[in-house]
Every structure is written in C-alpha cells, then in structure tokens.
N, C-alpha and C. Protein backbone atom coordinates (compact mmCIF):
# COMPACT_ATOMS: atom_id res chain seq x y z
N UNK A 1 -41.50 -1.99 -10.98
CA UNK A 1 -40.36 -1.12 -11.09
C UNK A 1 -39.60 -1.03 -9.77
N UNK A 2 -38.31 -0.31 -9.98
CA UNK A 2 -37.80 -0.40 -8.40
C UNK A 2 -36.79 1.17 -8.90
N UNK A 3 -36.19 1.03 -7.45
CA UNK A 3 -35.91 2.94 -7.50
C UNK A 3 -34.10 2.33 -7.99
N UNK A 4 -33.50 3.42 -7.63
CA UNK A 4 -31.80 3.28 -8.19
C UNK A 4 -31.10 2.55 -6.76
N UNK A 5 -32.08 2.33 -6.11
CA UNK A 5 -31.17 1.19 -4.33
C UNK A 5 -30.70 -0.58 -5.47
N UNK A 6 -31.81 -0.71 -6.20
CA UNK A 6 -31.70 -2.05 -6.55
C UNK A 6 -30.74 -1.62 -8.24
N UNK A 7 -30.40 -0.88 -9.03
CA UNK A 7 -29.81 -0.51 -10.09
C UNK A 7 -28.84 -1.25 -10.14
N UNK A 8 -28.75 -2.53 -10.67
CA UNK A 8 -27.53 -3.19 -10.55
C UNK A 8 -26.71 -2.56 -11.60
N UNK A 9 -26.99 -1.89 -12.80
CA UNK A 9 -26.24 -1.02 -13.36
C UNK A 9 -25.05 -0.44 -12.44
N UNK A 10 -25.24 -0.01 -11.57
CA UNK A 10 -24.87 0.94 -10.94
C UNK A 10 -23.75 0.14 -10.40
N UNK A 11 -23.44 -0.90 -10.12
CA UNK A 11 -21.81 -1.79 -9.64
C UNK A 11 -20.97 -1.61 -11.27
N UNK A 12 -21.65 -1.91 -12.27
CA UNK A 12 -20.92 -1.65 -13.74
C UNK A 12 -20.21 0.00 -13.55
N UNK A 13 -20.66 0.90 -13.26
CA UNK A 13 -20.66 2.32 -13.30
C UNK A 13 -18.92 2.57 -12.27
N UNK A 14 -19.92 1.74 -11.03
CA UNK A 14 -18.25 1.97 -10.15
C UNK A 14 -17.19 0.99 -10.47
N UNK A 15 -17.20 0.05 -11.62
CA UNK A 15 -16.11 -0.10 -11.92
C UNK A 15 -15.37 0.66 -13.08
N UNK A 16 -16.48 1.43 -14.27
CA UNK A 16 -15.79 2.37 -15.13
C UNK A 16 -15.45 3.47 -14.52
N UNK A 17 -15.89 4.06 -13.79
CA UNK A 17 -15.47 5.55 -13.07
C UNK A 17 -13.84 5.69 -12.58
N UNK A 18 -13.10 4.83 -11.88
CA UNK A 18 -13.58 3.86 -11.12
C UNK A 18 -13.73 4.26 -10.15
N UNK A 19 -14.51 3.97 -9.29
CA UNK A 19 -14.66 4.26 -7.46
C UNK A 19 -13.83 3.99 -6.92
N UNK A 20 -13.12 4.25 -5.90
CA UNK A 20 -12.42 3.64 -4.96
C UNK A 20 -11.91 2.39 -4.93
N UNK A 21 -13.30 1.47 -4.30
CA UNK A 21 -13.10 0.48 -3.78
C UNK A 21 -13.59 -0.29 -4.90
N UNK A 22 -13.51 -0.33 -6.34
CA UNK A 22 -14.30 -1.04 -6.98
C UNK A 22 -13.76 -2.59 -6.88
N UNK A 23 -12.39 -2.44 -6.90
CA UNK A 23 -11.64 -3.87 -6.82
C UNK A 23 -12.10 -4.58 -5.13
N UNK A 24 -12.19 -4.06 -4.50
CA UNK A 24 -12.15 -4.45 -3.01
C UNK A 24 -13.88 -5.71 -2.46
N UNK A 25 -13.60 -6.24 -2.02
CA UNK A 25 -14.80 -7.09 -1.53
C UNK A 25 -15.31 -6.60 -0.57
N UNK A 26 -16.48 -6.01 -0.31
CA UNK A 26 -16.85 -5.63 1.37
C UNK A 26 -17.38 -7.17 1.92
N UNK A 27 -17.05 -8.25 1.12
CA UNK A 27 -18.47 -9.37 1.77
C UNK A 27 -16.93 -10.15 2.51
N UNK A 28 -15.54 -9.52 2.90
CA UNK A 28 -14.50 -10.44 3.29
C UNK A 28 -14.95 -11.22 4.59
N UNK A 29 -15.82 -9.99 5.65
CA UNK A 29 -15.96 -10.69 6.99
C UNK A 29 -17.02 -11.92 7.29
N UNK A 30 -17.68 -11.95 5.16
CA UNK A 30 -18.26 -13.44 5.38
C UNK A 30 -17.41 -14.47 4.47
N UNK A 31 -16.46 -14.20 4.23
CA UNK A 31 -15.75 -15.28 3.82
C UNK A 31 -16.27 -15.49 2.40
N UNK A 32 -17.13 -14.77 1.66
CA UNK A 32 -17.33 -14.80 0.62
C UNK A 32 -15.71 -14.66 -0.97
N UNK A 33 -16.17 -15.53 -1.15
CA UNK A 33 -15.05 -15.58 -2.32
C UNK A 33 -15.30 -15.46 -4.02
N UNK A 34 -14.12 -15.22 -4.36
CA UNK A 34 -14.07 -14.18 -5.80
C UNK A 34 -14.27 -15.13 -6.51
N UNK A 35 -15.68 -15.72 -6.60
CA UNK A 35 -16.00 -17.09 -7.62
C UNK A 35 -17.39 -16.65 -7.73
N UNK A 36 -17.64 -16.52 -9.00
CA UNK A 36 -18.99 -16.65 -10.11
C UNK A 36 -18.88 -18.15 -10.38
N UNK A 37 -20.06 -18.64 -10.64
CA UNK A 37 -20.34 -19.80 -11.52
C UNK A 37 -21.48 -19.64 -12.81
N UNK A 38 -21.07 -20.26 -13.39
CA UNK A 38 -21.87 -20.05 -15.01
C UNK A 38 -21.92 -21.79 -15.54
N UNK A 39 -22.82 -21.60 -16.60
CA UNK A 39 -22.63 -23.22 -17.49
C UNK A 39 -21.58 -23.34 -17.45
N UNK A 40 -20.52 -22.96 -17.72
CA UNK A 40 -18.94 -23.30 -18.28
C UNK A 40 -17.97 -23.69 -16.82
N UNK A 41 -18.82 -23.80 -15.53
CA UNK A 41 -17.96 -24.22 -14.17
C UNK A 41 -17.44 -22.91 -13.93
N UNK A 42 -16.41 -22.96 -12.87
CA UNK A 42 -16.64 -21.41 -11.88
C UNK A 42 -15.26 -20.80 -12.76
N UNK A 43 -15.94 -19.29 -12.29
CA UNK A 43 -14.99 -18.71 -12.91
C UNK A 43 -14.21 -17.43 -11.84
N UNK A 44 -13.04 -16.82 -11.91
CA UNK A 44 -12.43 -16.40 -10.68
C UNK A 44 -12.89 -14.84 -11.30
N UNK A 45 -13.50 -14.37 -10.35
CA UNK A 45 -14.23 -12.82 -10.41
C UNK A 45 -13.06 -11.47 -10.09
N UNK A 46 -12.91 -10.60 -10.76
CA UNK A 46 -11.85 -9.14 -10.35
C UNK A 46 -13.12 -8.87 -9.18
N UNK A 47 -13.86 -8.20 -9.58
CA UNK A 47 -14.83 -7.25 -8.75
C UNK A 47 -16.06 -8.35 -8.00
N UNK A 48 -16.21 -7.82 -6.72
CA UNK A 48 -17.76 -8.70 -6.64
C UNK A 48 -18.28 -7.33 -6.05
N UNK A 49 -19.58 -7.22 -6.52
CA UNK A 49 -20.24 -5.86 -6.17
C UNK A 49 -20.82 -5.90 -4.73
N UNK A 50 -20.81 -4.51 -4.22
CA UNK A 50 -20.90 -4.59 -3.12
C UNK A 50 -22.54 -4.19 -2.54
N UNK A 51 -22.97 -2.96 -1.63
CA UNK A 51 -24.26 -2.76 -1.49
C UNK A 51 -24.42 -1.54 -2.71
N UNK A 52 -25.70 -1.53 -3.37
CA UNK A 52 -25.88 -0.49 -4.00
C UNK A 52 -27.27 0.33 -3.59
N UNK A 53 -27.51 0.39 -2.15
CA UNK A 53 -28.80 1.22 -1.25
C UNK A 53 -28.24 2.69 -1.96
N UNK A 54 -27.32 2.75 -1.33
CA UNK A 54 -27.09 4.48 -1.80
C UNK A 54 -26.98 4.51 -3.07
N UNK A 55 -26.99 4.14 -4.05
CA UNK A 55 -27.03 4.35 -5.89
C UNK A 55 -28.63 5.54 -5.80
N UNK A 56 -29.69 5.33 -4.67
CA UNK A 56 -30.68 6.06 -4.24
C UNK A 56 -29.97 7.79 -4.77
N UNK A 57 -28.68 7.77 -4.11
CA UNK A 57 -28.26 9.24 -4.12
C UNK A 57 -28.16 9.80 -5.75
N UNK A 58 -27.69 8.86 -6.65
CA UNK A 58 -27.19 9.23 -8.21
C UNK A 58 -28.80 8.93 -8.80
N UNK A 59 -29.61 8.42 -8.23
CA UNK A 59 -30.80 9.24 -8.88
C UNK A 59 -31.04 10.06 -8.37
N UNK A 60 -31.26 10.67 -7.33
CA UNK A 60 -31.97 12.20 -6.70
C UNK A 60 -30.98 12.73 -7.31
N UNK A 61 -29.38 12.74 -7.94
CA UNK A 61 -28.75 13.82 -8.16
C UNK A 61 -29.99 13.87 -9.91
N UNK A 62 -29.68 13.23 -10.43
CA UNK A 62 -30.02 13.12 -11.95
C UNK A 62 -31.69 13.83 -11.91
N UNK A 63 -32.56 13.72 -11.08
CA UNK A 63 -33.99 14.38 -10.45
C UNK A 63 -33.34 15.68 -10.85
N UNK A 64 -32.49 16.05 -10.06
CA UNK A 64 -32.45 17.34 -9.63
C UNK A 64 -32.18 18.31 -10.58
N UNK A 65 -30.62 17.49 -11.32
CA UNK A 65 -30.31 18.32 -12.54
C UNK A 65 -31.61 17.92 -13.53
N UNK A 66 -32.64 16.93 -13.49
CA UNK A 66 -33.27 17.14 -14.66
C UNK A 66 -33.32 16.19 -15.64
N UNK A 67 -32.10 15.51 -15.24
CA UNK A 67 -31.73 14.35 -16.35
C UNK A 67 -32.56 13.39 -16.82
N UNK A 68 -33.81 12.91 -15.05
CA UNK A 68 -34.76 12.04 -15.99
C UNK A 68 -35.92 12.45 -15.08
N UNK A 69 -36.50 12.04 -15.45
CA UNK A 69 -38.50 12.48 -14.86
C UNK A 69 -39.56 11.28 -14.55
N UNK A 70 -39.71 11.36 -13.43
CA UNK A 70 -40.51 10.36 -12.80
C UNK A 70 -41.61 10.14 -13.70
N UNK A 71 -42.13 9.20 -13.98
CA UNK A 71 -43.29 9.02 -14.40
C UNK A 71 -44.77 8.21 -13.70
N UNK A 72 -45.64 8.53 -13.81
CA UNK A 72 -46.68 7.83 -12.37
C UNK A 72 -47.60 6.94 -13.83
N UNK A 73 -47.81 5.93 -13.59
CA UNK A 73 -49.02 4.95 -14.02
C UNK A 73 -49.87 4.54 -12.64
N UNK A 74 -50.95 4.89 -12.47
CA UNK A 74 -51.89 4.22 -11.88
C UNK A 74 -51.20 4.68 -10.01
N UNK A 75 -51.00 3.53 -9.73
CA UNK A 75 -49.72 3.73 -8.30
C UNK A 75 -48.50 3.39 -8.63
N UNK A 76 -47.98 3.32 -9.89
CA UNK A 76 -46.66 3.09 -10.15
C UNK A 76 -45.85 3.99 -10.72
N UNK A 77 -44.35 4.08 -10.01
CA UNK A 77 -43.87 4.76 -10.36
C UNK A 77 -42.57 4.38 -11.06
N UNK A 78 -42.24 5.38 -12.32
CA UNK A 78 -41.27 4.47 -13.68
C UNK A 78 -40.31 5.71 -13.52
N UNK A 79 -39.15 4.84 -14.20
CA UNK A 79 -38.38 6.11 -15.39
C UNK A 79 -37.90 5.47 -16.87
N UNK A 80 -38.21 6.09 -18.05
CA UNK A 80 -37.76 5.35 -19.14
C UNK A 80 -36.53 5.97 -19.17
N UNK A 81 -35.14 5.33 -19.09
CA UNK A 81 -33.90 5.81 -19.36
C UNK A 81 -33.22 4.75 -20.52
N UNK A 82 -32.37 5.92 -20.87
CA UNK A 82 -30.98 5.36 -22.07
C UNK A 82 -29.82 5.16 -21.43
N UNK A 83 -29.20 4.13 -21.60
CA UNK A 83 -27.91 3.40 -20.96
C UNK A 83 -26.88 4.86 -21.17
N UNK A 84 -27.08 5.24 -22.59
CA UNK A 84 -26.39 6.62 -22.79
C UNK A 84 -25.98 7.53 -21.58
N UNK A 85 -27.31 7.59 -20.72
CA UNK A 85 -27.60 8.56 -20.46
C UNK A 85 -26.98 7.96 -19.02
N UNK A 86 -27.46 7.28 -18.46
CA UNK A 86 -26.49 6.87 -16.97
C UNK A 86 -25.17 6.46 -17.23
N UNK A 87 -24.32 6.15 -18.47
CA UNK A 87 -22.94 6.28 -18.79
C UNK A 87 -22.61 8.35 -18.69
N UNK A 88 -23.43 8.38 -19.76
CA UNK A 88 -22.85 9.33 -19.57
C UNK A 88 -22.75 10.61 -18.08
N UNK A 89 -23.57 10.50 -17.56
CA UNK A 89 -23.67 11.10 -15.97
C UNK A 89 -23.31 10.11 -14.70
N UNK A 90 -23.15 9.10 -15.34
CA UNK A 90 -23.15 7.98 -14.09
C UNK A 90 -21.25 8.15 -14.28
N UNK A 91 -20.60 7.90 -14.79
CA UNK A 91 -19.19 7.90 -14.57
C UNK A 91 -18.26 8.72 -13.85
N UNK A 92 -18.54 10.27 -14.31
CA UNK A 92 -18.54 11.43 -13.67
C UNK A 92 -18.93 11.51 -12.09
N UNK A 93 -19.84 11.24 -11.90
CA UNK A 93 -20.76 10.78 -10.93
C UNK A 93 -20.21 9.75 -9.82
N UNK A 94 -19.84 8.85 -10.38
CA UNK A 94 -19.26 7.95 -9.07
C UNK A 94 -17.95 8.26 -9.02
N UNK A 95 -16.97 8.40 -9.97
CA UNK A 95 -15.65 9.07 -9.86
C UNK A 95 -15.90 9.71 -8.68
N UNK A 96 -16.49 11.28 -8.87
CA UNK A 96 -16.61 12.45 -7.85
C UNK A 96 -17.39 12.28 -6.59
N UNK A 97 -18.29 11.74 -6.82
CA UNK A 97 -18.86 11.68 -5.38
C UNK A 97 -19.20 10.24 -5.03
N UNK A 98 -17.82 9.13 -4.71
CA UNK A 98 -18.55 8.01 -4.51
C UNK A 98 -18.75 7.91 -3.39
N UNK A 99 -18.30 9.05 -2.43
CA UNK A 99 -18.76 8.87 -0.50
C UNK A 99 -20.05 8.55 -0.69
N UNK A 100 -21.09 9.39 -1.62
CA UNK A 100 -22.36 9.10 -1.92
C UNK A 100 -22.84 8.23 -2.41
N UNK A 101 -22.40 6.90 -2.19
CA UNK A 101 -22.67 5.65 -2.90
C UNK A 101 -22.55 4.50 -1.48
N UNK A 102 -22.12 5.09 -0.62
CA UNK A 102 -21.82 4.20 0.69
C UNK A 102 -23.04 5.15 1.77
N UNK A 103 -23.62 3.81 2.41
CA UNK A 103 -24.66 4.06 3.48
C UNK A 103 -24.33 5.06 4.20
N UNK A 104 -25.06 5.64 5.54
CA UNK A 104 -24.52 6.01 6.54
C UNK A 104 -23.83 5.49 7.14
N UNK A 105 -22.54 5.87 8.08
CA UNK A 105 -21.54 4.90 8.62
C UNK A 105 -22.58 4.29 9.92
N UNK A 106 -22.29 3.11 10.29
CA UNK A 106 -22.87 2.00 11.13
C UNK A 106 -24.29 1.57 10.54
N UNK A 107 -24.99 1.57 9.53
CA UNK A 107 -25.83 1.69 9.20
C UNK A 107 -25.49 0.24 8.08
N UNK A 108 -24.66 -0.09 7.53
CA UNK A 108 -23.93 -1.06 6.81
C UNK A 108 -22.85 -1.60 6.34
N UNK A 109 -22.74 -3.05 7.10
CA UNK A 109 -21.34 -3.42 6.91
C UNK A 109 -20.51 -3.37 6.17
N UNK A 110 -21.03 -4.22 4.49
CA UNK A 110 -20.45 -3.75 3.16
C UNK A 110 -19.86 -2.94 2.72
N UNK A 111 -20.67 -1.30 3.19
CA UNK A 111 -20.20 -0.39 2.98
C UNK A 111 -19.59 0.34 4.00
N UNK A 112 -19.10 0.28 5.25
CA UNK A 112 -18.82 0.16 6.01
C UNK A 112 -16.83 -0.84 6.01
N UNK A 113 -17.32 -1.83 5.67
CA UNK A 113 -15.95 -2.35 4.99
C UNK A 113 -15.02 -1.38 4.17
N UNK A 114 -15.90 -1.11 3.08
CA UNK A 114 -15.45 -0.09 2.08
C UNK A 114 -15.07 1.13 2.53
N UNK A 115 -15.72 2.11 3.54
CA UNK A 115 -15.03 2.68 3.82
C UNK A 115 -13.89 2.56 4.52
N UNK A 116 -13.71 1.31 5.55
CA UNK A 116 -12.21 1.30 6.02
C UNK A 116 -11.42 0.69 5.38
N UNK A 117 -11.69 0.28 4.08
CA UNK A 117 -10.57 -0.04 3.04
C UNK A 117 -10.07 1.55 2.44
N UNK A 118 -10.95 2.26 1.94
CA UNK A 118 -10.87 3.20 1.32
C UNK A 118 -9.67 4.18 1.93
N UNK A 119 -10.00 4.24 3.41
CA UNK A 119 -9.56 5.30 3.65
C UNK A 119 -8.27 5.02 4.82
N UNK A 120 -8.35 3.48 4.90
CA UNK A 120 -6.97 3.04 5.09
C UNK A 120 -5.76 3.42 4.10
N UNK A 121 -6.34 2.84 2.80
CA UNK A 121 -5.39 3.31 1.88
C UNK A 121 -5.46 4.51 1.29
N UNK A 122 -5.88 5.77 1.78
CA UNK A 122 -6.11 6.96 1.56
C UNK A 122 -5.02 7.77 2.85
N UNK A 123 -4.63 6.80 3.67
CA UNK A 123 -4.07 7.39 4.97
C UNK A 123 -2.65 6.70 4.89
N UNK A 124 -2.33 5.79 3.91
CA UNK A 124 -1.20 5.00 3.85
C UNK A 124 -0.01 5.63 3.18
C-alpha cells in the first residue's frame, strides 16, 4: 500500500477542480515536453502532472473529517476507498485549498515552479 504522496488519482482531481496550475508544466526547467507515448505513437499531452508529495495533506484532511479510516493488517497499513468518495471531497478540496497540494517553498522545484507560475499570474 502507499499513503496519498503517491495517489496518482490525485493529478486527475487537480485537473477537475481545477487547481491553478493544472494546465502549467513544473518539469519546464528540464526541458521536459508535452508528449505521452502509447501503442498508437506519441501523442501531444494538455496537462503533464506535476509532484503529488503534498496530496499527503487531502488525506489528513479526509482523517480528520472522518471520511476514511485507516486500517492496520499485520504491519500494514490500508484504506478501502470509493472513487465516489475522493470525487466527491477531492474536487472541493483542491479547488479551495490547492496551496495545500504544493511542498514547502524551497523544499521542491516542481512545485516551486508552480508556485511562481501561479502567483505570477495572480499578480498580473
């Protein structure tokens, strides 16, 4: 199992909400480009997802209100969830608080990018 840092759900979420920066690339200062490849040869990508460490925060919120409950096997630790259920709190959720979806500042570039995209065009 793994906690909500690795939730790749969670890049789907900030593009329905939408977050901010969902359109924006934080990977520009590696030259990374808006190309997926699949069987069918490459295809030109809207979104490429960025870091999702802090997605950590939209589970401790969902802990807190209750929404889901740790479960322990042995030394492992689970949650059984419904897609329902992180649509339905996850949208709300990154809309309103997506500062809480970006690292501490200097702590990561990606997100770090994102914030000076964000708030360039928040100051424009």
């Amino acid at each position: 199992g793994v906690d909500f840092s690795s939730l790749t759900f969670g890049h789907y979420l900030e593009i329905k909400a939408p977050a901010p920066w969902y359109d924006f690339s934080p990977w520009n200062y590696l030259n990374v480009e808006r190309v997926g490849v699949s069987n069918s040869g490459e295809q030109q990508l809207k979104e490429i997802p960025g870091c999702s460490k802090s997605f950590i925060n939209f589970e401790k919120y969902l802990i807190n209100k209750g929404a889901i409950t740790k479960n322990i096997y042995r030394e492992m630790n689970f949650y059984f969830l419904e897609i329902k259920l992180l649509l339905k709190e996850g949208i709300p959720y990154f809309k309103t608080e997506y500062k809480n979806l970006l690292c501490p500042e200097g702590s990561c570039r990606p997100c770090d990018e994102r914030r000076k995209q964000f708030l360039m065009n928040v100051n424009e």
